[in-house]
Protein backbone atom coordinates (compact mmCIF):
# COMPACT_ATOMS: atom_id res chain seq x y z
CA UNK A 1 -2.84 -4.77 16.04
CA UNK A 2 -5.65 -5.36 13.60
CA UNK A 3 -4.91 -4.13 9.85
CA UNK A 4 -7.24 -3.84 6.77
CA UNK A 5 -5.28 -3.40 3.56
CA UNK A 6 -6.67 -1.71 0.43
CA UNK A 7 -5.58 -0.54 -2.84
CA UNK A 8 -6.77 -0.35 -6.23
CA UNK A 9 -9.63 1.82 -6.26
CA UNK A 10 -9.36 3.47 -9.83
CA UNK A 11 -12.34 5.84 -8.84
CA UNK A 12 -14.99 2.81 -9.07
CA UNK A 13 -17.95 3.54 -7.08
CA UNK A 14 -18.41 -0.02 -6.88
CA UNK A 15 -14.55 -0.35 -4.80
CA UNK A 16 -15.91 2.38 -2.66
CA UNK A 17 -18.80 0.45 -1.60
CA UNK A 18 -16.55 -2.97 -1.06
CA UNK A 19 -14.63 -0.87 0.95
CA UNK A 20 -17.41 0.27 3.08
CA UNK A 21 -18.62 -3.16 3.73
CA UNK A 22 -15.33 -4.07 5.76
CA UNK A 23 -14.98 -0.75 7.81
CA UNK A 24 -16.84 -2.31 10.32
CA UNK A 25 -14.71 -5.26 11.04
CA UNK A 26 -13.06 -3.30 14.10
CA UNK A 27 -9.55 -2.57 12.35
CA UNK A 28 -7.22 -0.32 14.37
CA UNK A 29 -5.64 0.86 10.96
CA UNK A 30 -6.58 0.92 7.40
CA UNK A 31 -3.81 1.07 4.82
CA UNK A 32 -4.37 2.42 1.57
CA UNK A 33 -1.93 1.00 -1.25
CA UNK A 34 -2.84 3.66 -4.06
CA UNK A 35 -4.51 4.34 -7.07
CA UNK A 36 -7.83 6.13 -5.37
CA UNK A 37 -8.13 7.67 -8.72
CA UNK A 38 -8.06 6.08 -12.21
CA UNK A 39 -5.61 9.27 -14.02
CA UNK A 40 -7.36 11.75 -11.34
CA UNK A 41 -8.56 13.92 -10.64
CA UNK A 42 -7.39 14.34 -7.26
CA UNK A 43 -10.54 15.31 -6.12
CA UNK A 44 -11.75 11.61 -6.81
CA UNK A 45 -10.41 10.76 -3.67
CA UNK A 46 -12.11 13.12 -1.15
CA UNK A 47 -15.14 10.85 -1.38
CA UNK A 48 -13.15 7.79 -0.39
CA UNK A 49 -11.43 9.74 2.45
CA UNK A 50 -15.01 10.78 3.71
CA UNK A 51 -16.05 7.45 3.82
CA UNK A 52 -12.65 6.23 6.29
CA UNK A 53 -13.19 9.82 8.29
CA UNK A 54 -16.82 8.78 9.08
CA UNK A 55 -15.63 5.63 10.38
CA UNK A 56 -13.24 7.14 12.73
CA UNK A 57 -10.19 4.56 11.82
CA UNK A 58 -6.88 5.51 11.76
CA UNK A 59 -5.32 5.69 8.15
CA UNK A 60 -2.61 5.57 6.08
CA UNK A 61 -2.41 6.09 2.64
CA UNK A 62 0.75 6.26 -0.76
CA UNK A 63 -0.90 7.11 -4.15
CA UNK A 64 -0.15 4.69 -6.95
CA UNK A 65 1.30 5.57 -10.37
CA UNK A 66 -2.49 6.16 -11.95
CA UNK A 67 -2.91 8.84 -9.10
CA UNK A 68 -1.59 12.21 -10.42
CA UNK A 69 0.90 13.43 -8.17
CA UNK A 70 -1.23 16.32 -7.27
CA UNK A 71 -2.98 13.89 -4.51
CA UNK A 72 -0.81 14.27 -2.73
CA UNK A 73 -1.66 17.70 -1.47
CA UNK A 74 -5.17 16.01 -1.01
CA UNK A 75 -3.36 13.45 0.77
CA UNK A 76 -1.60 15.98 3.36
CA UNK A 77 -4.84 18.32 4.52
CA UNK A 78 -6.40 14.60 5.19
CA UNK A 79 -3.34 14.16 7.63
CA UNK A 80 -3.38 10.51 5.79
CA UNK A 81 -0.06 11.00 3.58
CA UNK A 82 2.65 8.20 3.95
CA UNK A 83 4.46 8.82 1.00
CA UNK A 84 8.22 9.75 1.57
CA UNK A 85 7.53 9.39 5.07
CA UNK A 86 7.43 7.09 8.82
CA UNK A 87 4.58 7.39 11.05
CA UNK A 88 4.28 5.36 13.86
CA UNK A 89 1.21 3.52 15.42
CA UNK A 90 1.43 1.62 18.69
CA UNK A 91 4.63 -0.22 18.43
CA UNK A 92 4.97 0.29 14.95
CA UNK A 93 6.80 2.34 12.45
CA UNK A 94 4.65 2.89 9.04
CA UNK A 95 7.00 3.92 5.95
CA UNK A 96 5.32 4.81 2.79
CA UNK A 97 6.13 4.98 -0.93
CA UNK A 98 4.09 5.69 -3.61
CA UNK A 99 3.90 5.80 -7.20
CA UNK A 100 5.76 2.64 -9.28
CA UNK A 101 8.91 1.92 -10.81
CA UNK A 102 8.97 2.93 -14.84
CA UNK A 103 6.06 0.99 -17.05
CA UNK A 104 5.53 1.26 -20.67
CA UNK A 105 2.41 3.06 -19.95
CA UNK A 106 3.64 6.87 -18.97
CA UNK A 107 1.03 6.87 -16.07
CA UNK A 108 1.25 9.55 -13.76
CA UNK A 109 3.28 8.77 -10.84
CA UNK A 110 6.30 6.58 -11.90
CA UNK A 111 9.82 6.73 -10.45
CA UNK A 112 12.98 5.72 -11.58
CA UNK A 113 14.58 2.46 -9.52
CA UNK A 114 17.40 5.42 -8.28
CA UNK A 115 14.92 7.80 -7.22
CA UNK A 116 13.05 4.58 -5.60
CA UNK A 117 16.03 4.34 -3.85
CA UNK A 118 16.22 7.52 -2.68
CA UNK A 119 13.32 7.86 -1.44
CA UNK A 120 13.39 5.09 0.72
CA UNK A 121 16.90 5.51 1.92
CA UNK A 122 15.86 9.30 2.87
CA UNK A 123 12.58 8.94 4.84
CA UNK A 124 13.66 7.92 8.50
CA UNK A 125 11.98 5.84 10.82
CA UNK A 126 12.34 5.37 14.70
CA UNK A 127 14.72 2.54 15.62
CA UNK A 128 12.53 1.48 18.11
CA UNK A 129 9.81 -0.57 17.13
CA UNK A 130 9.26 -3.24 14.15
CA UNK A 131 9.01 -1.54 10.77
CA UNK A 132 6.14 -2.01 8.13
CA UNK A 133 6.65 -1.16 4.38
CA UNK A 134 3.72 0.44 2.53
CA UNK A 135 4.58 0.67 -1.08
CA UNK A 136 2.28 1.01 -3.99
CA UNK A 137 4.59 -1.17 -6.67
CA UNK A 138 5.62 -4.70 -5.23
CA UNK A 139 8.93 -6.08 -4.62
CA UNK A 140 10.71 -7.37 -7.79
CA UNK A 141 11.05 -11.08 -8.52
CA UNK A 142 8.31 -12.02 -6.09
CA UNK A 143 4.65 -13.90 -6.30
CA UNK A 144 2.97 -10.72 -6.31
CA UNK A 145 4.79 -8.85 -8.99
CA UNK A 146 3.95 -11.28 -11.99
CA UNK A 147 1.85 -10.06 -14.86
CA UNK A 148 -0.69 -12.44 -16.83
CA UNK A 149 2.12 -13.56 -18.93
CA UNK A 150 4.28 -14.52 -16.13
CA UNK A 151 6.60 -11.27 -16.10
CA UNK A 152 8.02 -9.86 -12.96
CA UNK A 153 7.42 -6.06 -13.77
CA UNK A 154 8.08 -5.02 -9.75
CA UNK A 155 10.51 -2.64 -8.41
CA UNK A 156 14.07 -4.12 -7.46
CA UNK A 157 14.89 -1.24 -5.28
CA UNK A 158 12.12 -2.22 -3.08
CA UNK A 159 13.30 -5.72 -3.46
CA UNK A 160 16.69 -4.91 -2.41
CA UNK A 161 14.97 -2.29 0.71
CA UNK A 162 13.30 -5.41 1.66
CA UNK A 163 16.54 -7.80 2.12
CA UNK A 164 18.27 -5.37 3.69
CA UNK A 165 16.27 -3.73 5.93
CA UNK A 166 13.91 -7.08 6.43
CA UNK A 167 10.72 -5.10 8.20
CA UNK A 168 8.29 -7.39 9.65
CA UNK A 169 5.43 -7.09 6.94
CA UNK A 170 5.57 -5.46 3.30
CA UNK A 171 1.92 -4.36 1.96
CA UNK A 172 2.16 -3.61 -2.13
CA UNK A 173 -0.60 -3.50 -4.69
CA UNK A 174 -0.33 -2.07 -8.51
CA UNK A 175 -0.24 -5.60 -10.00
CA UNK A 176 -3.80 -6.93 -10.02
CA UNK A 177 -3.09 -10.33 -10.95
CA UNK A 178 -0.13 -10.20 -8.15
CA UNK A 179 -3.14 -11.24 -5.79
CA UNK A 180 -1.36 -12.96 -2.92
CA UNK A 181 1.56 -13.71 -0.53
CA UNK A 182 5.10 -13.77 -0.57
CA UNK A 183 8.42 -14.27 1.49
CA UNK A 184 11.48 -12.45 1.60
CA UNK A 185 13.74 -13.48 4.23
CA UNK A 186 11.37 -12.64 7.38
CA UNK A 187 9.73 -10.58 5.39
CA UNK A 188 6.33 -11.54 4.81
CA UNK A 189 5.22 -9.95 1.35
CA UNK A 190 1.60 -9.05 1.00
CA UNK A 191 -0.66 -7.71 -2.34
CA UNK A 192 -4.33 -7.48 -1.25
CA UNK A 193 -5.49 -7.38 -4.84
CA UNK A 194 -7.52 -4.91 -6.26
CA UNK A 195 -10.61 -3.53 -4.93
CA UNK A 196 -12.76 -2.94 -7.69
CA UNK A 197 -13.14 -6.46 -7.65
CA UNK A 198 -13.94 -6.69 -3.88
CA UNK A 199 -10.44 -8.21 -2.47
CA UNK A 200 -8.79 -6.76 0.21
CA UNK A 201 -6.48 -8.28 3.00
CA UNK A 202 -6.40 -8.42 6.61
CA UNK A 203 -3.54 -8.58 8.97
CA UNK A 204 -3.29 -9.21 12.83
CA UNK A 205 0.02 -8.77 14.49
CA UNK A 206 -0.30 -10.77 17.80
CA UNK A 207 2.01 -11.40 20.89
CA UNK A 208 5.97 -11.78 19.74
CA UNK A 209 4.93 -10.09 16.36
CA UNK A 210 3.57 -13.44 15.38
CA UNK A 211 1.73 -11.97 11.67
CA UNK A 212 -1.20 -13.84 10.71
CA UNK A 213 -3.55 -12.97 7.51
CA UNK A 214 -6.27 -12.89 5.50
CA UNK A 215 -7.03 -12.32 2.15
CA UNK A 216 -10.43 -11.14 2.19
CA UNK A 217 -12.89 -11.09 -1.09
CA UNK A 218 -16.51 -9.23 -0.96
């Protein structure tokens, strides 16, 4: 299986274009991290979503915390929604969480670590089949939750999801400088970076679910 990995939009024209530059690299799936919208409104994201529809992938998509939770009704009549939920593709079982843990910031879609939790421990997936975490916030403590100033500001409920549940591949976003790879147990740990600045990532799952990567930059 052949993934592209996107997130970080923020309603840029200019990330919409990026994006349309690598739907022709014969994905079987593209996975959108969040944040279509920069605030909202939800409507932002229709253009994006015509853009994937005219390409005929398969997609799934979580919002991010600077997507009002009001996308998500967008979200469902797309048939794209992951959030609170496990679709499966192939061999594959796809659970999805948007939104982040709490920032000082009062964006739109934040969660509290319990209702992270929660969430996770409530949305079932098949126990056939390797398991791949979509989340919008990154797992706490790790390469790709580290601000500028060197400050782990991602969720430790995912973190904690992550050793116990150890799915073959986590794919975050939300920290733009968190640009990059991680390991957690077998776990391997990826945050595309952000879009607007033409990054994106790249994921083939081969024989014996042998994960190899790219981190791609337009």
């Amino acid at each position: 299986m052949k993934l592209l990995a996107a997130a970080d939009f923020h309603g840029n024209s200019g990330a919409e274009n990026n994006l349309s530059k690598l739907l022709r690299g014969g994905h079987d799936c593209l996975v959108l991290i969040g944040d279509l919208t920069n605030f909202g409104p939800p409507e932002v994201a229709e253009s994006l979503l015509d853009l994937v529809k005219a390409h005929g992938i398969t997609c799934f998509c979580v919002p991010g915390n600077c997507d009002p939770k009001s996308i998500l009704q967008v979200l469902d009549r797309r048939g794209v929604n992951l959030h609170g939920r496990c679709s499966r593709l192939g061999e594959f079982n796809f659970l999805g969480l948007g939104g982040s843990n709490l920032t000082p910031f009062n964006t739109p879609f934040e969660l509290t670590e319990a209702e992270i939790q929660e969430e996770l421990a409530t949305a079932s997936c098949d126990t056939v089949g390797e398991l791949i975490l979509v989340t919008h916030a990154p797992p706490h403590g790790t390469e790709v939750d580290r601000i500028r100033e060197g400050t782990h500001v991602g969720s430790k409920s995912i973190r904690q999801f992550i050793e116990k549940r150890q799915p073959l591949l986590s794919l975050c976003a939300h920290v733009h400088e968190g640009r990059g790879v991680d390991q957690l147990g077998r776990t391997l740990v990826i945050n595309p970076g952000p879009m607007t600045k033409g990054f994106a990532a790249e994921i083939e799952i081969g024989e014996n679910n042998q994960v190899n990567f790219r981190l791609l930059e337009i």
